[in-house]
N, C-alpha and C. Protein backbone atom coordinates (compact mmCIF):
# COMPACT_ATOMS: atom_id res chain seq x y z
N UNK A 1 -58.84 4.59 -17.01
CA UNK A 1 -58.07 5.58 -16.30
C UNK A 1 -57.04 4.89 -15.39
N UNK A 2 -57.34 3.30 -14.83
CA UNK A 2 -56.52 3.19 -14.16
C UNK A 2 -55.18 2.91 -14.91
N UNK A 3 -55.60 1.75 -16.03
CA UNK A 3 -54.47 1.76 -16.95
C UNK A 3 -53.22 2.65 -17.17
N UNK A 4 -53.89 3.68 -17.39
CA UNK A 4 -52.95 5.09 -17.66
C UNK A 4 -52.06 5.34 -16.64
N UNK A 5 -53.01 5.33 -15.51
CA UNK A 5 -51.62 5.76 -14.37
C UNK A 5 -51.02 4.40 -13.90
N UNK A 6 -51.15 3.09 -14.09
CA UNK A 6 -50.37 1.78 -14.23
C UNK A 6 -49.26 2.29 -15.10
N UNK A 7 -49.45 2.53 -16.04
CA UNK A 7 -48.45 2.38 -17.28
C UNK A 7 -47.39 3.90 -16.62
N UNK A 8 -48.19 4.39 -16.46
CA UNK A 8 -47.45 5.63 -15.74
C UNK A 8 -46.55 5.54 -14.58
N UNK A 9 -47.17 4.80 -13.76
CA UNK A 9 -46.20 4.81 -12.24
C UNK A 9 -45.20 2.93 -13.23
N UNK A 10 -45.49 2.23 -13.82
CA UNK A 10 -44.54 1.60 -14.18
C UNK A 10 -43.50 1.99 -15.33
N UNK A 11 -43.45 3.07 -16.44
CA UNK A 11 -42.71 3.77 -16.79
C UNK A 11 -41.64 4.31 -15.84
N UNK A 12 -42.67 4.99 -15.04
CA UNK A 12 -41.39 5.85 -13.63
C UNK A 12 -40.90 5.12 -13.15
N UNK A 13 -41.31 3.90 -12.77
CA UNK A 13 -40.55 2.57 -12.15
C UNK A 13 -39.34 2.06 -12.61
N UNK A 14 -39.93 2.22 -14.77
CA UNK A 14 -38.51 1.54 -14.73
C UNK A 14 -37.40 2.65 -15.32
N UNK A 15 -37.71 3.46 -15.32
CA UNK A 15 -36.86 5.32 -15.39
C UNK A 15 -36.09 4.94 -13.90
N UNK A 16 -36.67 4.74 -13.00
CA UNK A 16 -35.76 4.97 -12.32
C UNK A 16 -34.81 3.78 -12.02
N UNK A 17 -35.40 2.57 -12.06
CA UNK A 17 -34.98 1.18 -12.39
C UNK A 17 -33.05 1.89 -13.22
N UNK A 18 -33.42 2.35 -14.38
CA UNK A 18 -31.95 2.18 -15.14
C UNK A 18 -31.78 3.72 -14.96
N UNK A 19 -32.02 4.20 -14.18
CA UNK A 19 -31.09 5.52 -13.65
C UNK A 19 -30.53 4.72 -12.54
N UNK A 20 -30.51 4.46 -11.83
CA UNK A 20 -30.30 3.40 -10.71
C UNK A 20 -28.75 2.64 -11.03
N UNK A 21 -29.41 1.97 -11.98
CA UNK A 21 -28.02 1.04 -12.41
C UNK A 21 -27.13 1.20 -13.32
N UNK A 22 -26.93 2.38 -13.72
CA UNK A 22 -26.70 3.47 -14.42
C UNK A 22 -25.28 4.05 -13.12
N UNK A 23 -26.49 4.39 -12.69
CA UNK A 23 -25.58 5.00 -11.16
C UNK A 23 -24.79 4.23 -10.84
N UNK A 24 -25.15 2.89 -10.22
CA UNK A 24 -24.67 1.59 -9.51
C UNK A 24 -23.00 1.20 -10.93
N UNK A 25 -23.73 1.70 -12.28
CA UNK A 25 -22.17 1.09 -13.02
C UNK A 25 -21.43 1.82 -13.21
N UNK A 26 -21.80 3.68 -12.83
CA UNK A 26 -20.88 4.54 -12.93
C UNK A 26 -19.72 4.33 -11.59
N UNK A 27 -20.30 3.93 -10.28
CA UNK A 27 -19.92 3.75 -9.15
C UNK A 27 -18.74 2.72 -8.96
N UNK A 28 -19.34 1.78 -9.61
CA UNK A 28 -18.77 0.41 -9.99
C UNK A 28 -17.53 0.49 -10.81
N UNK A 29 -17.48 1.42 -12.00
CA UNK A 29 -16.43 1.95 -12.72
C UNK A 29 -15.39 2.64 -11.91
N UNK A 30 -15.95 3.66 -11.12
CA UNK A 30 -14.62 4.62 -10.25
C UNK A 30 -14.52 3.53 -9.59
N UNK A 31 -15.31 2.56 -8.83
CA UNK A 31 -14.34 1.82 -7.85
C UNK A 31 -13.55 1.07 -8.29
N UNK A 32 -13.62 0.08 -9.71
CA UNK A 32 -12.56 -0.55 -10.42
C UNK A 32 -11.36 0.42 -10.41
N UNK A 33 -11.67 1.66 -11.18
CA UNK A 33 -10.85 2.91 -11.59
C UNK A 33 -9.63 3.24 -10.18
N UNK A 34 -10.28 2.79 -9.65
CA UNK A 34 -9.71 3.67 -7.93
C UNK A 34 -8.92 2.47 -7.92
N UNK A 35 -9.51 1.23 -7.85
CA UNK A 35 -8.75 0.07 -7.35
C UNK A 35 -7.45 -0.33 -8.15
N UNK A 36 -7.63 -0.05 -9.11
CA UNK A 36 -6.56 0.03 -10.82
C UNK A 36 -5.71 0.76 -10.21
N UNK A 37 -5.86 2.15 -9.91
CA UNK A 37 -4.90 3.58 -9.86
C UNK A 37 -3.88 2.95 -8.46
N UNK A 38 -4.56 2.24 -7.23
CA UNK A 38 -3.92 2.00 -5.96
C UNK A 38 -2.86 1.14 -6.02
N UNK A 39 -3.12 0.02 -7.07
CA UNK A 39 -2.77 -1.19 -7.47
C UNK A 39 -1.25 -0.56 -8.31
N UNK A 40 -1.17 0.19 -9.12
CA UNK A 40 -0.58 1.11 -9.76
C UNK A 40 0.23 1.09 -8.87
N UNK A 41 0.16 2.02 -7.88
CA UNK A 41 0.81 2.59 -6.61
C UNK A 41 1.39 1.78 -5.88
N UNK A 42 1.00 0.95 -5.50
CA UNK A 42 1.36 -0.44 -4.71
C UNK A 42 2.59 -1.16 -5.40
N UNK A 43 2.46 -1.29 -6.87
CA UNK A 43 3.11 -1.74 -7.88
C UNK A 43 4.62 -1.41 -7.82
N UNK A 44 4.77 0.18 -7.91
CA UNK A 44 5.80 1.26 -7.99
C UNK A 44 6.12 1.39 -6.99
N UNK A 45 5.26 1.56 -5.70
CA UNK A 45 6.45 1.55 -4.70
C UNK A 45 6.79 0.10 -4.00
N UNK A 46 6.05 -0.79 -4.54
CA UNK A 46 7.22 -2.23 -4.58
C UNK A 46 8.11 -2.31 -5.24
N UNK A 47 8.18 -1.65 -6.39
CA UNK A 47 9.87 -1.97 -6.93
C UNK A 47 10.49 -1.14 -6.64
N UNK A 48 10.07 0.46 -5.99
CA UNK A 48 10.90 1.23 -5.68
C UNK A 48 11.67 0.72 -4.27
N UNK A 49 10.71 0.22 -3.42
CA UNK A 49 11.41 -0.39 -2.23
C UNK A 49 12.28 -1.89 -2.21
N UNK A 50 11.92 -2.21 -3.65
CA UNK A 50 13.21 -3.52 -4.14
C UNK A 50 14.49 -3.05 -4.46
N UNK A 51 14.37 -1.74 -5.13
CA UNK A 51 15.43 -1.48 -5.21
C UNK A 51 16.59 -0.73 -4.18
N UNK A 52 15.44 0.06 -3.31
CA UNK A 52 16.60 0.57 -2.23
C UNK A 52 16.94 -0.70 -0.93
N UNK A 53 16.26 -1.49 -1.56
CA UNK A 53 16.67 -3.06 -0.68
C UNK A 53 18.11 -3.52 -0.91
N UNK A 54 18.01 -3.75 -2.33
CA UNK A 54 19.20 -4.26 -3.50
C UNK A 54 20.24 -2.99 -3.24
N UNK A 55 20.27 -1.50 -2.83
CA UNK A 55 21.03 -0.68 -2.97
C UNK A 55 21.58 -0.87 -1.00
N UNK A 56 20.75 -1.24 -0.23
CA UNK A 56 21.10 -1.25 1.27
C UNK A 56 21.85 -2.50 1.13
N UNK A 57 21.57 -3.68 0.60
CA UNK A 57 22.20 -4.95 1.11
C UNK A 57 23.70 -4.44 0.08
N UNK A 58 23.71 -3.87 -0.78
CA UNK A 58 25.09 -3.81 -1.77
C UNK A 58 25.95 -2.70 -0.72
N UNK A 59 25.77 -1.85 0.07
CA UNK A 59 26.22 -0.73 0.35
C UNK A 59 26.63 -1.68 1.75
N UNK A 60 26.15 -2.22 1.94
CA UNK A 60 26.76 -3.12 3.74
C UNK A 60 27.06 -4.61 3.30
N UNK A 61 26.81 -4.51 2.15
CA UNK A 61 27.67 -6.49 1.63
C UNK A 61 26.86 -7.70 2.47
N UNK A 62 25.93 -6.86 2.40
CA UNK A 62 24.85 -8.27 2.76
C UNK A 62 24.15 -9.16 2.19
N UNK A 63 24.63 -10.34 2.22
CA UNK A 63 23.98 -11.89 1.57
C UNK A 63 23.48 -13.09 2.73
N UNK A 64 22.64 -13.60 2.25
CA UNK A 64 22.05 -14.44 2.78
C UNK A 64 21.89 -15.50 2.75
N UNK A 65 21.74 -16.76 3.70
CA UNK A 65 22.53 -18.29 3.35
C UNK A 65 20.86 -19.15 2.24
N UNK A 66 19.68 -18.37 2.37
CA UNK A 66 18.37 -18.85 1.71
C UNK A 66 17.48 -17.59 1.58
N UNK A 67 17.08 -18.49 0.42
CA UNK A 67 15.58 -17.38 0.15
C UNK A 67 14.78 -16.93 1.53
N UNK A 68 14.61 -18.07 2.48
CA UNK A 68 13.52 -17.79 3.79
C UNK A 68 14.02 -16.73 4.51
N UNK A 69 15.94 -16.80 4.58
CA UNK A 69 16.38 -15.32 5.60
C UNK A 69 16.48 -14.36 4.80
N UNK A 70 16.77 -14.35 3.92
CA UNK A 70 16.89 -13.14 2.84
C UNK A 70 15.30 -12.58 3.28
N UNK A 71 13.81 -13.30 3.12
CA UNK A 71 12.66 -12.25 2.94
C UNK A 71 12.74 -12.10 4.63
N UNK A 72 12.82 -12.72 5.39
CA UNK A 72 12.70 -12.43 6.82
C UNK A 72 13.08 -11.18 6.92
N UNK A 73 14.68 -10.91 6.45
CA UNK A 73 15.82 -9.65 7.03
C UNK A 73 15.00 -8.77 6.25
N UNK A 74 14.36 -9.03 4.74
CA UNK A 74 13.97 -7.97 4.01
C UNK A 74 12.53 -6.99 4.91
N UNK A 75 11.79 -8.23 5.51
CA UNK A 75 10.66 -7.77 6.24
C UNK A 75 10.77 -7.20 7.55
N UNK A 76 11.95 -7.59 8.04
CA UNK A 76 12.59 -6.73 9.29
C UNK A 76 13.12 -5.07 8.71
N UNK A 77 13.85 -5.22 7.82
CA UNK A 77 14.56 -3.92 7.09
C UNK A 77 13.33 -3.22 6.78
N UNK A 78 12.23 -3.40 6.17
CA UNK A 78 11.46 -2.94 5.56
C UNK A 78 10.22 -2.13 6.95
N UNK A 79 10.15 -3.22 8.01
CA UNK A 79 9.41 -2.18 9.01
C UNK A 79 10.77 -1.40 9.18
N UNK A 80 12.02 -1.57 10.16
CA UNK A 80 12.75 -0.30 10.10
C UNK A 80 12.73 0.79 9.08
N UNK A 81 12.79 0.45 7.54
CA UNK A 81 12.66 1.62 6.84
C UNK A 81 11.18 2.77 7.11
N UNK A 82 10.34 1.59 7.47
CA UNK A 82 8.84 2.79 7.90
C UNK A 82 8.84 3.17 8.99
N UNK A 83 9.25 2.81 10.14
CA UNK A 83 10.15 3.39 11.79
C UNK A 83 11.02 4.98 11.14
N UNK A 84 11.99 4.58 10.34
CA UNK A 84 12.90 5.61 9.76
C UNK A 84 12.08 6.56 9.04
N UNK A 85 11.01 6.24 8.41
CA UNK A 85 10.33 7.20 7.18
C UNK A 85 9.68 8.08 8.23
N UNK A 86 8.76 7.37 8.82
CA UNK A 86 7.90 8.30 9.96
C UNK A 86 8.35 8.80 11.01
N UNK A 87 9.42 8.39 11.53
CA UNK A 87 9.97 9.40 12.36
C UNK A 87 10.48 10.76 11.56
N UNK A 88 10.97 10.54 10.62
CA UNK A 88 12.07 12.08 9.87
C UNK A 88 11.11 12.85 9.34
N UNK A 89 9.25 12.17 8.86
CA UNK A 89 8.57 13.11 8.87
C UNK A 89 8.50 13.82 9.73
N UNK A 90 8.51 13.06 10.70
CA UNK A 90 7.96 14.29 12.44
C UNK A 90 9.49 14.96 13.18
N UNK A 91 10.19 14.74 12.25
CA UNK A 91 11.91 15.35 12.90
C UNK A 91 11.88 16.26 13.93
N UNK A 92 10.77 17.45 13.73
CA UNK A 92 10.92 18.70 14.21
C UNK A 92 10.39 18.02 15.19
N UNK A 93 9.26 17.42 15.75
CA UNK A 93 8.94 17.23 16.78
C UNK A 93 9.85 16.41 18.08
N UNK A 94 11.01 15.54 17.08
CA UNK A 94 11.41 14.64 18.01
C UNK A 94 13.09 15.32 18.44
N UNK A 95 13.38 16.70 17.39
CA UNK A 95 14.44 17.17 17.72
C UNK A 95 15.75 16.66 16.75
N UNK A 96 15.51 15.50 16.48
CA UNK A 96 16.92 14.38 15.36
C UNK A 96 15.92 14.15 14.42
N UNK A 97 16.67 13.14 13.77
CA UNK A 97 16.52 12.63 12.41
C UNK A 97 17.15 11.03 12.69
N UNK A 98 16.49 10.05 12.21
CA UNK A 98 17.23 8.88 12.45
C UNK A 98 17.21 8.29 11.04
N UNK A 99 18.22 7.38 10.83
CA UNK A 99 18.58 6.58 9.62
C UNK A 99 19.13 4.80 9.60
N UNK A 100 19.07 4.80 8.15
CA UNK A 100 19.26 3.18 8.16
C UNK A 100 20.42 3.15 8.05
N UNK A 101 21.18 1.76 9.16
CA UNK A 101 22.21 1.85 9.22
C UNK A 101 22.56 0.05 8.71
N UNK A 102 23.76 -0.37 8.73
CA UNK A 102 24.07 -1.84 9.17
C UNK A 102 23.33 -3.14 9.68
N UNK A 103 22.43 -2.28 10.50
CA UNK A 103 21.74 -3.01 11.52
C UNK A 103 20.24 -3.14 11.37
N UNK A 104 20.10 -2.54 10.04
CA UNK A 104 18.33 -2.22 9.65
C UNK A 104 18.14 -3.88 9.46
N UNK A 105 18.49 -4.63 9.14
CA UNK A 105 18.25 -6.18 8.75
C UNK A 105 17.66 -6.72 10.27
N UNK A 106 17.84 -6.47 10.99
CA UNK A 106 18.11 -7.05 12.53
C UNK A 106 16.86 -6.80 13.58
N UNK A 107 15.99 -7.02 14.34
CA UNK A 107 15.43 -6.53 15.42
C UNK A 107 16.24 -6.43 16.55
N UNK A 108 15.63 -5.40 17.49
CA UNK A 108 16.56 -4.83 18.20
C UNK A 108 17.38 -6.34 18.65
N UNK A 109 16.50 -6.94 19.48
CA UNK A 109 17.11 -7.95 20.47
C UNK A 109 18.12 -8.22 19.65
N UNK A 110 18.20 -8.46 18.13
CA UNK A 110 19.52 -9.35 17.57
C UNK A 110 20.01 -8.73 17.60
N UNK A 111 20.22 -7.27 17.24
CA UNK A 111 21.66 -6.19 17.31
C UNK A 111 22.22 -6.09 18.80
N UNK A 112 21.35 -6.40 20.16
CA UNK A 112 22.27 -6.41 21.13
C UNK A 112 22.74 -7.86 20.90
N UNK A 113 22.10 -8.84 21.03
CA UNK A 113 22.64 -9.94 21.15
C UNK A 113 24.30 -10.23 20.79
N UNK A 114 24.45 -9.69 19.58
CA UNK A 114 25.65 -9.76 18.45
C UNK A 114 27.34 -9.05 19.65
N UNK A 115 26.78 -7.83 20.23
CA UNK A 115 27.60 -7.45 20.51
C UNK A 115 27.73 -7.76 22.19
């Protein structure tokens, strides 16, 4: 008799054993799945923001003397563009609307400096 319920509670053991990891690879799948789909996303709006890079520096004739200032100005331009994005979401709250101008390449201090 004990046998029986051995074999019994280790059956259920391993029932639940590969329901378990079962679970653990369905989990494992959406999180690849999820991580794939973000990656996706990340992907597209990097080239979408290469290109309105390539469309800002052509529209103000901006070139750069090296690769190192070119990504600098790009990483300066690029927080201003998210300064610009998130403010015009909240427009109504702030009353205006602000935009990229000439000077999106620049932190503040350098745009006074200049003038």
């Amino acid at each position: 008799m004990t046998d029986l319920s051995e074999d019994w509670l280790v059956r259920l053991l391993q029932q639940l054993y590969v329901r378990a990891s079962l679970r653990a690879s369905l989990l494992n799948m959406k999180t690849v799945a999820a991580i794939v789909l973000l990656s996706c996303a990340f992907v597209a709006h990097g080239f979408e923001l290469e290109k309105e890079w390539n469309l800002w520096k052509a529209e103000y004739g901006k070139k750069y003397d090296c690769e190192e200032m070119e990504l600098s100005r790009r990483s300066i331009w690029a927080a201003n563009k998210m300064f610009v994005d998130a403010h015009n979401a909240n427009a109504k709250l702030h009353g205006y609307t602000v935009k990229m101008n000439e000077f999106a390449d620049l932190v503040r201090t350098g745009a006074v400096i200049m003038f």
